[in-house]
PDB file of N, CA and C in Angstrom:
ATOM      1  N   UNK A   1     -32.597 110.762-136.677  1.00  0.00           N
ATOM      2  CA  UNK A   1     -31.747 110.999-135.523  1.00  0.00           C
ATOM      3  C   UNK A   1     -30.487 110.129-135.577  1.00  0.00           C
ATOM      4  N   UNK A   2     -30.337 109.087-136.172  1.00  0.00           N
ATOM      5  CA  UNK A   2     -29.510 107.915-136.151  1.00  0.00           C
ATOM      6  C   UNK A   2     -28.563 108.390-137.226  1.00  0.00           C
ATOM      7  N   UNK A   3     -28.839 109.303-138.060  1.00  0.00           N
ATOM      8  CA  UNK A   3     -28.025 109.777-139.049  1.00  0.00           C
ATOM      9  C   UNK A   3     -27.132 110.874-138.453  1.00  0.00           C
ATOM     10  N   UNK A   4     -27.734 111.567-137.789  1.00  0.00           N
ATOM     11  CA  UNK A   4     -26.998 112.708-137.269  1.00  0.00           C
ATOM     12  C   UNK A   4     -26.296 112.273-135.814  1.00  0.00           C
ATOM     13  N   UNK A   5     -26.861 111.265-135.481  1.00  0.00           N
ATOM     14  CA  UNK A   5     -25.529 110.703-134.519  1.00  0.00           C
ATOM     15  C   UNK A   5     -24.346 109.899-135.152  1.00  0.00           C
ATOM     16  N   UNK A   6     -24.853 109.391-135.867  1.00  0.00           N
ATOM     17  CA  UNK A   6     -23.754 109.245-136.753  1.00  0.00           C
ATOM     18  C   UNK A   6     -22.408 110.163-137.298  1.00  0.00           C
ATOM     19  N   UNK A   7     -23.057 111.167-137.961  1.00  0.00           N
ATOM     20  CA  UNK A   7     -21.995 112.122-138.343  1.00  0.00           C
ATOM     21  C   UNK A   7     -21.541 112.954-137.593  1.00  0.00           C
ATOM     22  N   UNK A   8     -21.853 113.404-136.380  1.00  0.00           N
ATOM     23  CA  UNK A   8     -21.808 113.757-135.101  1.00  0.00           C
ATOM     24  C   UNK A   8     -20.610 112.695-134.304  1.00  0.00           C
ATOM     25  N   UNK A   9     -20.644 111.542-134.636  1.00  0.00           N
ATOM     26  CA  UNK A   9     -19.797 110.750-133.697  1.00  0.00           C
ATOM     27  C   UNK A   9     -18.341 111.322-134.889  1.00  0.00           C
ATOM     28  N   UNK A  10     -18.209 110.935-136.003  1.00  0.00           N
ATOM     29  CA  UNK A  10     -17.076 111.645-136.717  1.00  0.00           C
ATOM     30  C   UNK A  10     -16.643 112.265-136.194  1.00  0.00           C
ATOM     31  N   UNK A  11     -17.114 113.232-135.763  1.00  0.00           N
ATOM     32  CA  UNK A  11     -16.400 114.451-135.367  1.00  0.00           C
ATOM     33  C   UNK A  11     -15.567 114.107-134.416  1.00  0.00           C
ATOM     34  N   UNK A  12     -15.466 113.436-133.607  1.00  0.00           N
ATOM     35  CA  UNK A  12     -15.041 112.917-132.518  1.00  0.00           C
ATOM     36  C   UNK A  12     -14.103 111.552-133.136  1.00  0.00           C
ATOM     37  N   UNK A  13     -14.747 111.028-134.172  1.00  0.00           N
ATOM     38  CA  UNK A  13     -14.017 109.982-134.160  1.00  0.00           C
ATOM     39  C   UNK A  13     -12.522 109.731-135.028  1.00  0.00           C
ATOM     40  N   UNK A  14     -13.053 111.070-136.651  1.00  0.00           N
ATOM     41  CA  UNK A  14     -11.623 110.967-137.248  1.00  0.00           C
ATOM     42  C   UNK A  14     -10.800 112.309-136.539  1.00  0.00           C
ATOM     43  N   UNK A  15     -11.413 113.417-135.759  1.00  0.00           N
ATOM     44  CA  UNK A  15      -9.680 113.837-134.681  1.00  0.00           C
ATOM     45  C   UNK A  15      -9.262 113.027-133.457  1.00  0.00           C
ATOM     46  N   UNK A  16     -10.065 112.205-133.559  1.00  0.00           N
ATOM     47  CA  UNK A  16      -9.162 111.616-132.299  1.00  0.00           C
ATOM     48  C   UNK A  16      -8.607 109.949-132.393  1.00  0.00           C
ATOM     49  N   UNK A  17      -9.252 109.635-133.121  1.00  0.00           N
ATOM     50  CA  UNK A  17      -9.058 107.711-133.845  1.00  0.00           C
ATOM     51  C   UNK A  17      -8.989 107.578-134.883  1.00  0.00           C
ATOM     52  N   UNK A  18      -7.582 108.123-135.513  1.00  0.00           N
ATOM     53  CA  UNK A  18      -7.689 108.177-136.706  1.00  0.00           C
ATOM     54  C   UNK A  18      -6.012 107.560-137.425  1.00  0.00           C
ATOM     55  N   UNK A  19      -5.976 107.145-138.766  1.00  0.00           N
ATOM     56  CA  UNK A  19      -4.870 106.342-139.364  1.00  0.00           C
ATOM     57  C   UNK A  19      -3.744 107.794-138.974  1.00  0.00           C
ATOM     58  N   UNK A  20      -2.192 107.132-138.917  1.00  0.00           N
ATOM     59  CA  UNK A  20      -1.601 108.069-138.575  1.00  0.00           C
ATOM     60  C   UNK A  20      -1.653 108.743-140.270  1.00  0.00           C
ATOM     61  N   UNK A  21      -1.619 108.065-141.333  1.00  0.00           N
ATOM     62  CA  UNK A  21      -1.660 109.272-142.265  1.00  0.00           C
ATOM     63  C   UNK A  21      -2.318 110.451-142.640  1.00  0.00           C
ATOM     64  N   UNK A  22      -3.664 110.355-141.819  1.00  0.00           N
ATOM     65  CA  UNK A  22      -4.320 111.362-142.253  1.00  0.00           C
ATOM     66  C   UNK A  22      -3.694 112.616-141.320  1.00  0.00           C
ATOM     67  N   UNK A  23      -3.065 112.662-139.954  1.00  0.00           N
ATOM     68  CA  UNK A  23      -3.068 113.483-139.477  1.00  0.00           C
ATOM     69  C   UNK A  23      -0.681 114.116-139.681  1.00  0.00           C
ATOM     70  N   UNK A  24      -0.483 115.380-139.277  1.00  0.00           N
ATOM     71  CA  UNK A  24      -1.447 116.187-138.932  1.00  0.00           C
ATOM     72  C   UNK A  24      -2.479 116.908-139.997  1.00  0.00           C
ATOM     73  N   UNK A  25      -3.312 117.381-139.221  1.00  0.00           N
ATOM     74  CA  UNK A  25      -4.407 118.238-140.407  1.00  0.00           C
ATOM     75  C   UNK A  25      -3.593 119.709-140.967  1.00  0.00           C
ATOM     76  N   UNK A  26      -3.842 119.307-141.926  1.00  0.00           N
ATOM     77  CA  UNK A  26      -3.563 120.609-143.161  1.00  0.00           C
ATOM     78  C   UNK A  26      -5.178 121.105-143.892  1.00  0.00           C
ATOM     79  N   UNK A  27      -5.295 122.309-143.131  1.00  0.00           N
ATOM     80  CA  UNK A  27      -6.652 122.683-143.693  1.00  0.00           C
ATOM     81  C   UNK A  27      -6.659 123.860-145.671  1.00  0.00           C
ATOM     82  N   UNK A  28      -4.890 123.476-145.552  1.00  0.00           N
ATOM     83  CA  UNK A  28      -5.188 123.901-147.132  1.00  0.00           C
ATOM     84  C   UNK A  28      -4.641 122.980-147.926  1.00  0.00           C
ATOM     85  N   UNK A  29      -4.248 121.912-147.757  1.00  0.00           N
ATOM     86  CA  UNK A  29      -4.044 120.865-149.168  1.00  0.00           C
ATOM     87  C   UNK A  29      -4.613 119.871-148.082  1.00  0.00           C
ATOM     88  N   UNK A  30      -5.387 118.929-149.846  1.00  0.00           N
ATOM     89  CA  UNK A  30      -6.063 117.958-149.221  1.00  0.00           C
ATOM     90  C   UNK A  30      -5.107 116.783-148.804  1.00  0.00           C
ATOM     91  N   UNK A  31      -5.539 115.573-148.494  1.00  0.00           N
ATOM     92  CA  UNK A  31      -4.394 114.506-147.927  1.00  0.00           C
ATOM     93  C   UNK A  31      -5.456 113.554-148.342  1.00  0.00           C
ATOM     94  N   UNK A  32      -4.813 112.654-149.289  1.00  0.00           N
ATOM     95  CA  UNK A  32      -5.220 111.514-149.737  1.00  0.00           C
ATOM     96  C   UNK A  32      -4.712 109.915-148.634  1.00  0.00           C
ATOM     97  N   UNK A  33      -4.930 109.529-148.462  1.00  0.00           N
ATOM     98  CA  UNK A  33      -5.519 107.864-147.805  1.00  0.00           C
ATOM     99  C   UNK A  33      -6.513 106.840-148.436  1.00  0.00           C
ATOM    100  N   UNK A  34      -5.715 105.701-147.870  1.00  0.00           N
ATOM    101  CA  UNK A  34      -6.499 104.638-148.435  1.00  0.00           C
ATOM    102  C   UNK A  34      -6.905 103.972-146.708  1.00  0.00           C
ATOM    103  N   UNK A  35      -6.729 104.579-145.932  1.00  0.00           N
ATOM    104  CA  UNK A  35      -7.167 104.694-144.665  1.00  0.00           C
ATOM    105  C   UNK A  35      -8.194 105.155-144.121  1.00  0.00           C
ATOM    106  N   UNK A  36      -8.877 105.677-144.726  1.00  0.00           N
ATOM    107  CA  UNK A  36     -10.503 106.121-144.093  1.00  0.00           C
ATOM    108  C   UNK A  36     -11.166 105.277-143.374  1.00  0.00           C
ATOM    109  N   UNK A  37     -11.484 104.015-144.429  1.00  0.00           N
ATOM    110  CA  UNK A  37     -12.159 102.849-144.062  1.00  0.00           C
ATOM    111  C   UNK A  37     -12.269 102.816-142.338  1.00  0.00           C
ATOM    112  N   UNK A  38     -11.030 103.079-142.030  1.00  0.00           N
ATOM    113  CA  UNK A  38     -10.657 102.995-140.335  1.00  0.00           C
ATOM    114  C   UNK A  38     -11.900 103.514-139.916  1.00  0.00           C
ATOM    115  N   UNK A  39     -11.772 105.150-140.128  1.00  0.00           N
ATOM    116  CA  UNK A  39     -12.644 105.676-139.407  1.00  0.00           C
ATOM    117  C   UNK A  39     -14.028 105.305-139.485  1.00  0.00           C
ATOM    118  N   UNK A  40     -14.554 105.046-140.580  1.00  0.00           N
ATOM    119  CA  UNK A  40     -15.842 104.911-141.115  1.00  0.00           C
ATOM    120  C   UNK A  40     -16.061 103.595-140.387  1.00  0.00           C
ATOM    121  N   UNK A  41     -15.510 102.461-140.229  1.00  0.00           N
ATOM    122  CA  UNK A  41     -15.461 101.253-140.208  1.00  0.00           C
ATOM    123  C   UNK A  41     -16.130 101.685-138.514  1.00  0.00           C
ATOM    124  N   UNK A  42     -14.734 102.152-137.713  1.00  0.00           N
ATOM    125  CA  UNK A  42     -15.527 102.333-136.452  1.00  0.00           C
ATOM    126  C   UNK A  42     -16.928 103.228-136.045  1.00  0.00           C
ATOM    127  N   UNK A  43     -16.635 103.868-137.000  1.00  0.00           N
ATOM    128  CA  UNK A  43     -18.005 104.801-136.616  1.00  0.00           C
ATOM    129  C   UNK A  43     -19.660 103.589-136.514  1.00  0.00           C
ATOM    130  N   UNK A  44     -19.418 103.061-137.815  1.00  0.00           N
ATOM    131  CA  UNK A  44     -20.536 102.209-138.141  1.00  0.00           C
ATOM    132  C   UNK A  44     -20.510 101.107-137.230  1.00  0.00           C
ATOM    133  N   UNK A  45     -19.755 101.255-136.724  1.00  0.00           N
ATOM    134  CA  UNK A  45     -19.396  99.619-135.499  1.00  0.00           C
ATOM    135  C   UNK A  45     -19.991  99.805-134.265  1.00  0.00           C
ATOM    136  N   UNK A  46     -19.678 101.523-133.880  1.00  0.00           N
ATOM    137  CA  UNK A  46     -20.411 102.081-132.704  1.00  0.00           C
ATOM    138  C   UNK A  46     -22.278 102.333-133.059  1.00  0.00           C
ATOM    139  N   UNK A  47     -22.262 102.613-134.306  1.00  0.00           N
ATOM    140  CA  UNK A  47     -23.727 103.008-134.606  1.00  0.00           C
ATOM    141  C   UNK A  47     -24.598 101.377-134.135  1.00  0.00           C
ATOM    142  N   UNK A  48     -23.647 100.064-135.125  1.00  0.00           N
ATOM    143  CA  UNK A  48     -24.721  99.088-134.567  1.00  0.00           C
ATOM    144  C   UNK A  48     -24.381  98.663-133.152  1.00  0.00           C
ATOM    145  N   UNK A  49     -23.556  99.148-132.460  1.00  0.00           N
ATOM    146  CA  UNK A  49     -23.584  97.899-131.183  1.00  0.00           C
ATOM    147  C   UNK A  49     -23.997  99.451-129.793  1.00  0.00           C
ATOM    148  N   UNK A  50     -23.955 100.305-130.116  1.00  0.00           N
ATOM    149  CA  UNK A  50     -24.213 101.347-129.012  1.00  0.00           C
ATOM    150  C   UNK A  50     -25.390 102.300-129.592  1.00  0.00           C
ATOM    151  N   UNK A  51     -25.959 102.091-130.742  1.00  0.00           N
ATOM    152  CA  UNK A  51     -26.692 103.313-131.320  1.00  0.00           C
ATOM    153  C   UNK A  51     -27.608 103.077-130.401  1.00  0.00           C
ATOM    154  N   UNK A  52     -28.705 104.333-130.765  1.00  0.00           N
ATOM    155  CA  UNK A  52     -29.516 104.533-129.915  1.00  0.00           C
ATOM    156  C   UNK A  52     -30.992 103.489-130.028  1.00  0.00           C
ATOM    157  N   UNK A  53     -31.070 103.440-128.690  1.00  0.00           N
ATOM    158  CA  UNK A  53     -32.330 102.370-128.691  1.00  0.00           C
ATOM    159  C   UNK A  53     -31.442 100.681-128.392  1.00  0.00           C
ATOM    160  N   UNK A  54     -29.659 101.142-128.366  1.00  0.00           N
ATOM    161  CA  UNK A  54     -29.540  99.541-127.916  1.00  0.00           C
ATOM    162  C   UNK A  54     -28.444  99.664-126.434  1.00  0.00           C
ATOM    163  N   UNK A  55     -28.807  98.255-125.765  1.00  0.00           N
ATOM    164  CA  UNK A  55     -27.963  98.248-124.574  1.00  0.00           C
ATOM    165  C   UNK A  55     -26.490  97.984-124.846  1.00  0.00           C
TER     166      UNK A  55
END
C-alpha cells in the first residue's frame, strides 16, 4: 500500500511541484533534467513524515 501511495502522490506532485524545467509538458518529445531529484526528493519526504500509519 505504501508503494502505491507513493506513486499515486507523483501524480500530484511532479504537475503541480515541479522544477520550472520540466514544465510546460510536451507529450511528444521527451525533456531531459537534472531536476527530478526535486520531485522524488519531496515525494519521499512526504512518504516518511506523513505516510501512512504516522502522525
Amino acid at each position: 500500500m505504501e508503494f502505491i501511495a507513493h506513486e499515486f502522490f507523483h501524480l500530484y506532485n511532479i504537475k503541480t511541484i515541479r522544477p520550472i524545467a520540466l514544465g510546460p509538458f510536451d507529450y511528444d518529445r521527451e525533456n531531459y533534467t537534472n531536476m527530478l531529484w526535486v520531485s522524488e526528493g519531496f515525494t519521499v519526504y512526504y512518504d516518511y513524515h506523513k505516510g501512512p500509519g504516522r502522525k
